[in-house]
C-alpha atoms as a PDB file:
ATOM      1  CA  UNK A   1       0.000   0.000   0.000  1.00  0.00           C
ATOM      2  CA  UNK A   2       1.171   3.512  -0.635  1.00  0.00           C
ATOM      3  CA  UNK A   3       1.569   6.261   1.905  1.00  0.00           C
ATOM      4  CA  UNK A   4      -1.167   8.160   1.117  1.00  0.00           C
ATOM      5  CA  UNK A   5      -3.497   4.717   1.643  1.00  0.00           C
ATOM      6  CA  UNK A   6      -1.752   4.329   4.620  1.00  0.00           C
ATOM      7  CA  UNK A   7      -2.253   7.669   5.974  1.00  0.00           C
ATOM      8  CA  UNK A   8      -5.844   7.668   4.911  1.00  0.00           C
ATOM      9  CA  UNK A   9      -6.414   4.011   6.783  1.00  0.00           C
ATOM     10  CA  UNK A  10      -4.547   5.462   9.512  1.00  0.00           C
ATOM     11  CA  UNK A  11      -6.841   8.078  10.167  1.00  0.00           C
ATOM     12  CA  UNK A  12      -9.854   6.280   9.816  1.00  0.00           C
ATOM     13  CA  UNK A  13      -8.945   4.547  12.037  1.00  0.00           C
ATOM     14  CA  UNK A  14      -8.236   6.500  14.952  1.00  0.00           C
ATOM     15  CA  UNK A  15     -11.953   8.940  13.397  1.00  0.00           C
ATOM     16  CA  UNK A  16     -13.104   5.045  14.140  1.00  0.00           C
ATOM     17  CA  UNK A  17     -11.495   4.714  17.604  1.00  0.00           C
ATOM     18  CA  UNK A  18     -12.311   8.467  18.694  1.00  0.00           C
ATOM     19  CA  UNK A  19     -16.065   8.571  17.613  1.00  0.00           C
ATOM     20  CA  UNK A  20     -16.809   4.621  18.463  1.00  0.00           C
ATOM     21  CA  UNK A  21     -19.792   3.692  18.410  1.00  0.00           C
ATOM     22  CA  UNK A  22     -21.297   2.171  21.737  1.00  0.00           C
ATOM     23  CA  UNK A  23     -24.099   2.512  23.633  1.00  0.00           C
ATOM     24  CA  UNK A  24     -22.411   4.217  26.772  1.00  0.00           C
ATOM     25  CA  UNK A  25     -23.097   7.622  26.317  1.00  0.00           C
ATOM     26  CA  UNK A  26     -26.483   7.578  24.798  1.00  0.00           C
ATOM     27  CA  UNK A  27     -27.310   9.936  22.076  1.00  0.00           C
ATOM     28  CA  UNK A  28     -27.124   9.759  17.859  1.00  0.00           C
ATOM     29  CA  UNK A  29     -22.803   9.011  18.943  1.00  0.00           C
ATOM     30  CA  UNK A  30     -22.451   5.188  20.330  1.00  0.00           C
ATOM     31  CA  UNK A  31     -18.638   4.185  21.790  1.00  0.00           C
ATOM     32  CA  UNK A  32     -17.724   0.293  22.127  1.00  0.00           C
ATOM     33  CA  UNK A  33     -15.736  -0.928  24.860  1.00  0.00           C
ATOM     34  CA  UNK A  34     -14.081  -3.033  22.931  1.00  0.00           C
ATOM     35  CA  UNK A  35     -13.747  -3.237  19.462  1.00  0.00           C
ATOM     36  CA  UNK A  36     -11.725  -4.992  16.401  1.00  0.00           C
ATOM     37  CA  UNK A  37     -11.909  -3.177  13.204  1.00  0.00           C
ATOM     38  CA  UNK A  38     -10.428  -5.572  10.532  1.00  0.00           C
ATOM     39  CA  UNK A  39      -8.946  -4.382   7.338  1.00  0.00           C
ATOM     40  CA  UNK A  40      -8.822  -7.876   5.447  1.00  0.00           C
ATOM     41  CA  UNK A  41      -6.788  -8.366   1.899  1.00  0.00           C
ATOM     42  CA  UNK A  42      -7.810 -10.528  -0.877  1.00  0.00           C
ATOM     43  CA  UNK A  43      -4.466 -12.730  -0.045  1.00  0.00           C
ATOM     44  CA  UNK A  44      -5.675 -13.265   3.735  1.00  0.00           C
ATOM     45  CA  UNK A  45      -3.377 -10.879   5.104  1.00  0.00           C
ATOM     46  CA  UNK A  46      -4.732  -8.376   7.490  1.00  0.00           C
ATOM     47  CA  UNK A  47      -4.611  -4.521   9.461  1.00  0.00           C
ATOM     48  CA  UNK A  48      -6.389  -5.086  12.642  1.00  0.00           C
ATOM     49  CA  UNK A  49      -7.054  -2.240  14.758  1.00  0.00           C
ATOM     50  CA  UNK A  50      -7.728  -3.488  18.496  1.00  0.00           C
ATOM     51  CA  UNK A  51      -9.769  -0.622  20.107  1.00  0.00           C
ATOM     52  CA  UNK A  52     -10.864  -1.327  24.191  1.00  0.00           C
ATOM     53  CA  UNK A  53     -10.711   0.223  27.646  1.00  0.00           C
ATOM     54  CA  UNK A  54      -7.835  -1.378  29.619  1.00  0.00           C
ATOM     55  CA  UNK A  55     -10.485  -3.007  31.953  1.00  0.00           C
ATOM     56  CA  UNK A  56     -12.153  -4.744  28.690  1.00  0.00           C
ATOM     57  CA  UNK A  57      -8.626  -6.222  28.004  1.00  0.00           C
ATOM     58  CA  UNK A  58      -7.963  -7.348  31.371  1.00  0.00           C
ATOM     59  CA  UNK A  59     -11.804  -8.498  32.111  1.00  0.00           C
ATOM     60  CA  UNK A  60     -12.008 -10.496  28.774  1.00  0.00           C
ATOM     61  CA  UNK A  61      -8.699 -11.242  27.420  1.00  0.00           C
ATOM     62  CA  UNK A  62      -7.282 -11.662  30.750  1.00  0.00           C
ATOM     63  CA  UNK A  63      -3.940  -9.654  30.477  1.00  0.00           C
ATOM     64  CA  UNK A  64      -2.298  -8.249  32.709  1.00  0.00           C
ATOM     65  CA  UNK A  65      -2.909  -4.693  33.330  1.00  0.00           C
ATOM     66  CA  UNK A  66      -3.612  -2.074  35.588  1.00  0.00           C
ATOM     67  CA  UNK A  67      -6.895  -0.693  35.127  1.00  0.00           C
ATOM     68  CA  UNK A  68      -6.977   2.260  37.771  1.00  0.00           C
ATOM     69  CA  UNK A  69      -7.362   5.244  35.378  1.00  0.00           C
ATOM     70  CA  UNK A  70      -4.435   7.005  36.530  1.00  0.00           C
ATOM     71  CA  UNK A  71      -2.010   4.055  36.136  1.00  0.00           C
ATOM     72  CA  UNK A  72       0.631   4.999  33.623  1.00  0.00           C
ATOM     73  CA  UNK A  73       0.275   2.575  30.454  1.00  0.00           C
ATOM     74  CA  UNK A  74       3.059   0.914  29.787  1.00  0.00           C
ATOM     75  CA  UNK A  75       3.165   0.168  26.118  1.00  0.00           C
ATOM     76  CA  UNK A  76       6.066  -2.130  25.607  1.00  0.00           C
ATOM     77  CA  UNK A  77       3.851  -4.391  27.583  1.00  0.00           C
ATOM     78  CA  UNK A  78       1.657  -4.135  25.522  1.00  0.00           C
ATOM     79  CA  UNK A  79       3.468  -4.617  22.498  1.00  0.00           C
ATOM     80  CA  UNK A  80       5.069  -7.775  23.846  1.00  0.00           C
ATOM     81  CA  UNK A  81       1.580  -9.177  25.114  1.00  0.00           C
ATOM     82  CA  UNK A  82       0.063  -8.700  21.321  1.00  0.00           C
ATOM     83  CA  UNK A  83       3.219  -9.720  19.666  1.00  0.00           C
ATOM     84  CA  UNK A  84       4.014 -13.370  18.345  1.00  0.00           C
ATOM     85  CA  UNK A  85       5.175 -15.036  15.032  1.00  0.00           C
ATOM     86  CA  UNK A  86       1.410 -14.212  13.572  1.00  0.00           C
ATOM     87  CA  UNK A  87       1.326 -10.446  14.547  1.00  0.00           C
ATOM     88  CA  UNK A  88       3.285  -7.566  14.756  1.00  0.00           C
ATOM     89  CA  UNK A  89       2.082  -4.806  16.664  1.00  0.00           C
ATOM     90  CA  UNK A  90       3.151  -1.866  14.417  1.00  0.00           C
ATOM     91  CA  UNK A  91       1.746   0.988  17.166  1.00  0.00           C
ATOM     92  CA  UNK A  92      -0.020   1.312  20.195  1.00  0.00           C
ATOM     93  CA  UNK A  93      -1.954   5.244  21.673  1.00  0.00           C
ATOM     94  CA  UNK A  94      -4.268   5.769  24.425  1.00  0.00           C
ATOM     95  CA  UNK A  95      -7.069   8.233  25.207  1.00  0.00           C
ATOM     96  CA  UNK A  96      -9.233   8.641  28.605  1.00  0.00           C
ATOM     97  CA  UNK A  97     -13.370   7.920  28.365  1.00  0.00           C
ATOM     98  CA  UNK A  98     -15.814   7.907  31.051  1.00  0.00           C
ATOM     99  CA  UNK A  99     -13.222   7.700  33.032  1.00  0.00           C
ATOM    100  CA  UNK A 100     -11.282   4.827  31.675  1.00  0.00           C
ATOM    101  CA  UNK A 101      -8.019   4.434  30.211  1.00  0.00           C
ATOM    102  CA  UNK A 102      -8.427   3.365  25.945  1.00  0.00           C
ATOM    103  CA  UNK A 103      -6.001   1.767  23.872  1.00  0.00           C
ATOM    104  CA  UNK A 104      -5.429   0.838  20.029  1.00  0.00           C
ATOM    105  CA  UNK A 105      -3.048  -1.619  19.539  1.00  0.00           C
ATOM    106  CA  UNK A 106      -2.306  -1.440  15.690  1.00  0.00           C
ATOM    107  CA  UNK A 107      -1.400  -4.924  14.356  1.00  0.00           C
ATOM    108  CA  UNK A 108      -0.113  -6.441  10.921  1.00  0.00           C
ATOM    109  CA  UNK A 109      -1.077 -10.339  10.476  1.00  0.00           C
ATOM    110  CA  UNK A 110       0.398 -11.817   7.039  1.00  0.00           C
ATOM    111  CA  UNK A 111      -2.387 -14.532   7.584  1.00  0.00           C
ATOM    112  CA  UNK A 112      -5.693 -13.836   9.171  1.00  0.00           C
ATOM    113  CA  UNK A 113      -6.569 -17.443  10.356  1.00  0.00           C
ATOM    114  CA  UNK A 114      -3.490 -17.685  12.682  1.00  0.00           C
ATOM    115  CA  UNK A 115      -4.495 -14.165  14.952  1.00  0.00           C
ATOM    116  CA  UNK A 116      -5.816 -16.793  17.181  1.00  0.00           C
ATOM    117  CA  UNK A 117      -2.593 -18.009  18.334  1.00  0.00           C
ATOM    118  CA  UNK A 118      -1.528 -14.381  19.468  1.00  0.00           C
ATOM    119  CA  UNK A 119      -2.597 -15.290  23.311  1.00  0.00           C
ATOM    120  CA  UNK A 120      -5.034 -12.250  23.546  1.00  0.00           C
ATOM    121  CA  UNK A 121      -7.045 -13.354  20.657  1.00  0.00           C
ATOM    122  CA  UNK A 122      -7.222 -17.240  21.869  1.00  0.00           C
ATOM    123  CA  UNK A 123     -10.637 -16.902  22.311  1.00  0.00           C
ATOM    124  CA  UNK A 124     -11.875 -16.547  18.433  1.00  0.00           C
ATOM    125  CA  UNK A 125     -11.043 -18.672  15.510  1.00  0.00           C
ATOM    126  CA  UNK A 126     -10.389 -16.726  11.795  1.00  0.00           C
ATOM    127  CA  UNK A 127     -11.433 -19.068   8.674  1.00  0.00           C
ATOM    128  CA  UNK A 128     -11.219 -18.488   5.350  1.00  0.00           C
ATOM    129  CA  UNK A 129     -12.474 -20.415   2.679  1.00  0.00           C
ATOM    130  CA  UNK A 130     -12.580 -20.331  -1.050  1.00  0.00           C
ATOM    131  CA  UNK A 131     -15.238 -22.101  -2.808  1.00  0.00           C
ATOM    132  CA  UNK A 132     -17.606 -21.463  -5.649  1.00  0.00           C
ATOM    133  CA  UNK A 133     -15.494 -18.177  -7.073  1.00  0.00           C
ATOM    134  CA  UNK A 134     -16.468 -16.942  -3.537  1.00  0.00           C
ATOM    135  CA  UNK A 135     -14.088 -15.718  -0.432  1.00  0.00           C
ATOM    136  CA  UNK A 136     -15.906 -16.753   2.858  1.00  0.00           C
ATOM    137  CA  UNK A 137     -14.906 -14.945   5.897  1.00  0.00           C
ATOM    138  CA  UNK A 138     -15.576 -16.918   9.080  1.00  0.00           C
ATOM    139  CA  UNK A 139     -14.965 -15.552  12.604  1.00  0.00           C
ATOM    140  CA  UNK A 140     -15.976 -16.900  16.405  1.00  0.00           C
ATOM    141  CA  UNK A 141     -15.690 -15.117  19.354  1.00  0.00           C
ATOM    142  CA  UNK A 142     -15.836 -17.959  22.242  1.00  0.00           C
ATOM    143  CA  UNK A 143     -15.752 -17.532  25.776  1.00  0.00           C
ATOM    144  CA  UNK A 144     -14.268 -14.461  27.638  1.00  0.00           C
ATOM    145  CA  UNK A 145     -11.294 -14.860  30.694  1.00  0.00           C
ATOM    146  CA  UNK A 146     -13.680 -13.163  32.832  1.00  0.00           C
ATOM    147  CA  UNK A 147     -10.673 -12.252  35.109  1.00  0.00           C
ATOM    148  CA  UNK A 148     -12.460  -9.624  37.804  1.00  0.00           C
ATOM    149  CA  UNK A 149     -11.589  -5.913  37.515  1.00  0.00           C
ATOM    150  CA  UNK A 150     -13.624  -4.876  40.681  1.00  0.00           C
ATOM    151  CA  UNK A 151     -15.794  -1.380  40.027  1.00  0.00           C
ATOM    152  CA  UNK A 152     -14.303   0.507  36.877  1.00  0.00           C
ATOM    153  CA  UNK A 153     -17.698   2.645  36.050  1.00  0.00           C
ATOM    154  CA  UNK A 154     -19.236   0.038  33.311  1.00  0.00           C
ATOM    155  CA  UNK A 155     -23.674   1.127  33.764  1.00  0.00           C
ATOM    156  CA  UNK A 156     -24.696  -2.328  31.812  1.00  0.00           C
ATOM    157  CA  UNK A 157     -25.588  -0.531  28.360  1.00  0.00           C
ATOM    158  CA  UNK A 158     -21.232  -1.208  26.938  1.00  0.00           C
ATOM    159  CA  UNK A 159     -20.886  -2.782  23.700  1.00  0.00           C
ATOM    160  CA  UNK A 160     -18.629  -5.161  21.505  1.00  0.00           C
ATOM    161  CA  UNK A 161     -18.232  -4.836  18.148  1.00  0.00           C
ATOM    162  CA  UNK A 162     -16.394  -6.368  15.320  1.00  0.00           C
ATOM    163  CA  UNK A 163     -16.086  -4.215  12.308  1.00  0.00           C
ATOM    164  CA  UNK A 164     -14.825  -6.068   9.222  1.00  0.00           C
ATOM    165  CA  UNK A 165     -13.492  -3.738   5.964  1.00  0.00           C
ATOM    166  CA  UNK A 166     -14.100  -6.132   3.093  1.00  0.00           C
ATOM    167  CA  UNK A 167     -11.742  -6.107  -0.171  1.00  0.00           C
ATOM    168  CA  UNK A 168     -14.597  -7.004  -2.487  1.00  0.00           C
ATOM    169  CA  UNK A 169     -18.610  -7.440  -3.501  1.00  0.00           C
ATOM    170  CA  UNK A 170     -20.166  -8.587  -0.627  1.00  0.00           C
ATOM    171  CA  UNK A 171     -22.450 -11.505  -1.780  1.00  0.00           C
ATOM    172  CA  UNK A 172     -23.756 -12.354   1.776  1.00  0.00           C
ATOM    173  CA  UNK A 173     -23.462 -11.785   5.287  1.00  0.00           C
ATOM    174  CA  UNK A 174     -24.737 -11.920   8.238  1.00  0.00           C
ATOM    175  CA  UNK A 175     -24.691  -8.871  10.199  1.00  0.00           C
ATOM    176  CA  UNK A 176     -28.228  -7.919  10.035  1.00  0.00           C
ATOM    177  CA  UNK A 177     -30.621  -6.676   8.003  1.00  0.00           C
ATOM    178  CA  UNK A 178     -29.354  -2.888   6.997  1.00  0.00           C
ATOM    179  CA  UNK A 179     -25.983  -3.398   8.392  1.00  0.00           C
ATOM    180  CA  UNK A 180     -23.965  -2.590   5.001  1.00  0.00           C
ATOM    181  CA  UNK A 181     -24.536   1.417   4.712  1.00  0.00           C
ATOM    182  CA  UNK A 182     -21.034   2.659   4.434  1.00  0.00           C
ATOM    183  CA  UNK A 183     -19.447   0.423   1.141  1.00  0.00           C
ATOM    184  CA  UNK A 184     -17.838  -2.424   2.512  1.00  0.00           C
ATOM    185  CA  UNK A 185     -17.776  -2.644   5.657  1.00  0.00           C
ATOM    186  CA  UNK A 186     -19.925  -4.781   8.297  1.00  0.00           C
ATOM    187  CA  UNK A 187     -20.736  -4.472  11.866  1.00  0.00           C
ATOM    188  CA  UNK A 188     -21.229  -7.428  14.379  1.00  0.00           C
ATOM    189  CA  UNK A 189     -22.301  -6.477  17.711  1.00  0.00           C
ATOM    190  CA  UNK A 190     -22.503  -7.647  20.812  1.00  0.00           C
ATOM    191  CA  UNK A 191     -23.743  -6.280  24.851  1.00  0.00           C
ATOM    192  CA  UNK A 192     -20.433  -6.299  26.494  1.00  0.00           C
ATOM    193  CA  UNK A 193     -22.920  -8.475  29.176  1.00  0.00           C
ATOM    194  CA  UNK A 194     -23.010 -11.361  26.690  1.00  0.00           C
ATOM    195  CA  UNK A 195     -19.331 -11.299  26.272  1.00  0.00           C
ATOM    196  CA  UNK A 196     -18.159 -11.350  29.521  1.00  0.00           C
ATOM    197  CA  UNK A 197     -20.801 -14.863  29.835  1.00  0.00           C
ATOM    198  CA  UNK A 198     -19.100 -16.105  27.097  1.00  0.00           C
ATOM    199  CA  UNK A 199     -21.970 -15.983  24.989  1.00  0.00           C
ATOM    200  CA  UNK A 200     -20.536 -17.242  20.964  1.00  0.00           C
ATOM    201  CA  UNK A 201     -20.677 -14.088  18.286  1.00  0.00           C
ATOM    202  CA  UNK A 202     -20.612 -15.961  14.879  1.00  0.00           C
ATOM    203  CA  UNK A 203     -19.626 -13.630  11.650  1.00  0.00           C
ATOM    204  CA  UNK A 204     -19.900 -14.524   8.297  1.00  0.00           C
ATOM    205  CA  UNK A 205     -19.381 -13.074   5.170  1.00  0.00           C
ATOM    206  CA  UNK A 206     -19.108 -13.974   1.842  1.00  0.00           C
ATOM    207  CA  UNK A 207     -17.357 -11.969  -1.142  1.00  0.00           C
ATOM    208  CA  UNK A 208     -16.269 -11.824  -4.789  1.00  0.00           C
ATOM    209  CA  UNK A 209     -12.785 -13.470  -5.601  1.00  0.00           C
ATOM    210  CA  UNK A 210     -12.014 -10.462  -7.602  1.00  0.00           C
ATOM    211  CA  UNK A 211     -10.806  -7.227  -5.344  1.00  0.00           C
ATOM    212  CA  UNK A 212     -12.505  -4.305  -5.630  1.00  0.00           C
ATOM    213  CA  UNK A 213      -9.261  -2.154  -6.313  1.00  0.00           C
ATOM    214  CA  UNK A 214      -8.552  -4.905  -9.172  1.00  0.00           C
ATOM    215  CA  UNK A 215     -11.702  -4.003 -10.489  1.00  0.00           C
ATOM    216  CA  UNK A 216     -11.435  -0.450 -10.328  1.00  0.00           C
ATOM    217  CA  UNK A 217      -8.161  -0.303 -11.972  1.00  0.00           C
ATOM    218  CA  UNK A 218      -9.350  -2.728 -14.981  1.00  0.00           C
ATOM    219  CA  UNK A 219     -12.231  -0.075 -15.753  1.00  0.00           C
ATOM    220  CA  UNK A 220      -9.904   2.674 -15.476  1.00  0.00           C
ATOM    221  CA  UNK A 221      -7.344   0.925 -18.061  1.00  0.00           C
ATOM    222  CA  UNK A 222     -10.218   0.160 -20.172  1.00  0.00           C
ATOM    223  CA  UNK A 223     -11.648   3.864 -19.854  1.00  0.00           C
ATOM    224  CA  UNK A 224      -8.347   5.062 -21.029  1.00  0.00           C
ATOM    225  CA  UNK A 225      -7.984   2.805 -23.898  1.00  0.00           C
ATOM    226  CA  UNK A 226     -11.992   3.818 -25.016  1.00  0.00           C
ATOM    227  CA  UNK A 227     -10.662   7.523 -24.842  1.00  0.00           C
ATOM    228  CA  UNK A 228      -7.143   6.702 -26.835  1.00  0.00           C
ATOM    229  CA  UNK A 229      -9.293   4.715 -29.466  1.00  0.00           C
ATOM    230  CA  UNK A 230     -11.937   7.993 -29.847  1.00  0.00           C
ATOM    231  CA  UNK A 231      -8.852  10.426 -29.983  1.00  0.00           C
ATOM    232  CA  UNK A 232      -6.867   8.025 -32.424  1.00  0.00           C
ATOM    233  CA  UNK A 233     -10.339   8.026 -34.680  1.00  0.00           C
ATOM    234  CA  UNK A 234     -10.798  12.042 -34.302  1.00  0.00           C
ATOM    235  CA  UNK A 235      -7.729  12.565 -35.595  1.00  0.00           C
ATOM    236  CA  UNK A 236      -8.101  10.066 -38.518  1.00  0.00           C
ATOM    237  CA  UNK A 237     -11.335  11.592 -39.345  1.00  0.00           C
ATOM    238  CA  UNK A 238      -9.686  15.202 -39.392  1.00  0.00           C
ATOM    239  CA  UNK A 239      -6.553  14.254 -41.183  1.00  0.00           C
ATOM    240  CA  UNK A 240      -8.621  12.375 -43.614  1.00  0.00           C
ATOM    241  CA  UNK A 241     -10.858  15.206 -43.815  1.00  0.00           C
ATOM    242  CA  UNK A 242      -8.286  17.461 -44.546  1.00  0.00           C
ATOM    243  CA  UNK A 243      -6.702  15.045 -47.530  1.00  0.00           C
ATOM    244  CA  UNK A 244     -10.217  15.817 -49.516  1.00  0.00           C
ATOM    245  CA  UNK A 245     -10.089  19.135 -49.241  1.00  0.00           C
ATOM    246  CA  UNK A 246      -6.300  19.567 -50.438  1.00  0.00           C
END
């Protein structure tokens, strides 16, 4: 990817991360407690953006943290907790909510399927399948650590999400009805209440083998070539035009 993609995926990103969307908070703006936002390639590589308040991590991934708010974050922990011959955790920031230390851990997986043998991630599986000139995307969140974080301000309305960025035609999914509204990405989520029981979150979604930017730069190439054959005729007709009149 180019800079200029990167800068751009970047800051969506951390627009993603600032804004959320959760139901803390109330009003048109939801924030998530915990969140992955998965940029997935055609190849099965992957940009994963972890968003979460440190309690999240330590209630349902079970690290080790310290989840008082004015704890200072120590982010080569961090890094080494995320980090394993699958990922490699390319940044980590943090920001204060509702009173709660946040964190994005910024990771980049050559191979989707194996994230869940980066010890925070144990608890979901990553498939992907190719069958019937279709990419399937499978994903399971399983059961939570459920290690106790004592009182850290959660009100029982927090949120889970996963948001998956899709490299192609989405042919199915199953996110809910209404779910795809901004191009290609899909929205699973979950009451952070369910997660922390361990309740299963099942994604699925199904896509085109071709990517989208493959597609886009085909039509461009053939755009140009239309517009070099109507130039390359215009000035055939005028030349030839011009040979009758001499």
């Amino acid at each position: 990817m180019g800079v200029r993609w990167r800068f751009l995926t970047i800051l969506a990103a951390l627009l993603v991360a600032a804004l959320g969307v959760s139901a803390c908070g109330g009003g048109l703006v939801k924030y998530y407690e915990y969140d992955e936002d998965i940029y997935l390639a055609m190849d099965g590589s992957a940009t994963v953006y972890l968003n979460a308040s440190v309690p999240a991590l330590v209630n349902l991934m079970g690290l080790d943290l310290d989840t008082r708010p004015t704890a200072n974050l120590d982010r080569a922990k961090i890094k080494r907790l995320f980090t394993n011959d699958a990922t490699r955790v390319t940044r980590v920031s943090r920001w204060r909510r509702f009173g709660r230390q946040f964190v994005q851990v910024r990771l980049a997986v050559d191979d989707i399927t194996k994230l869940g043998s980066a010890a925070p991630f144990s608890w979901a599986t990553y498939q992907i399948e190719r069958r019937d000139g279709q990419v399937i995307y499978r994903q399971r969140l399983g059961g939570a650590a459920g290690k106790p974080v004592g009182e850290v301000g959660w009100k029982g309305g927090e949120l889970i999400a996963v948001r998956v960025h899709l490299p192609s035609r989405i042919r199915y999914h199953n996110a809910g009805a209404g779910n795809l509204k901004r191009g290609n990405i899909l929205v699973w989520e979950q009451p952070l209440a369910d997660r922390q029981a361990g309740k299963p979150l099942d994604i699925e979604a199904r896509i085109e083998q071709t990517s989208i930017l493959y597609s886009t730069l085909v039509l461009f190439a053939v755009s140009g070539l239309l517009a070099l054959l109507v130039m390359a005729a215009i000035i055939w007709w005028v030349v030839r035009k011009g040979k009758r009149a001499a």
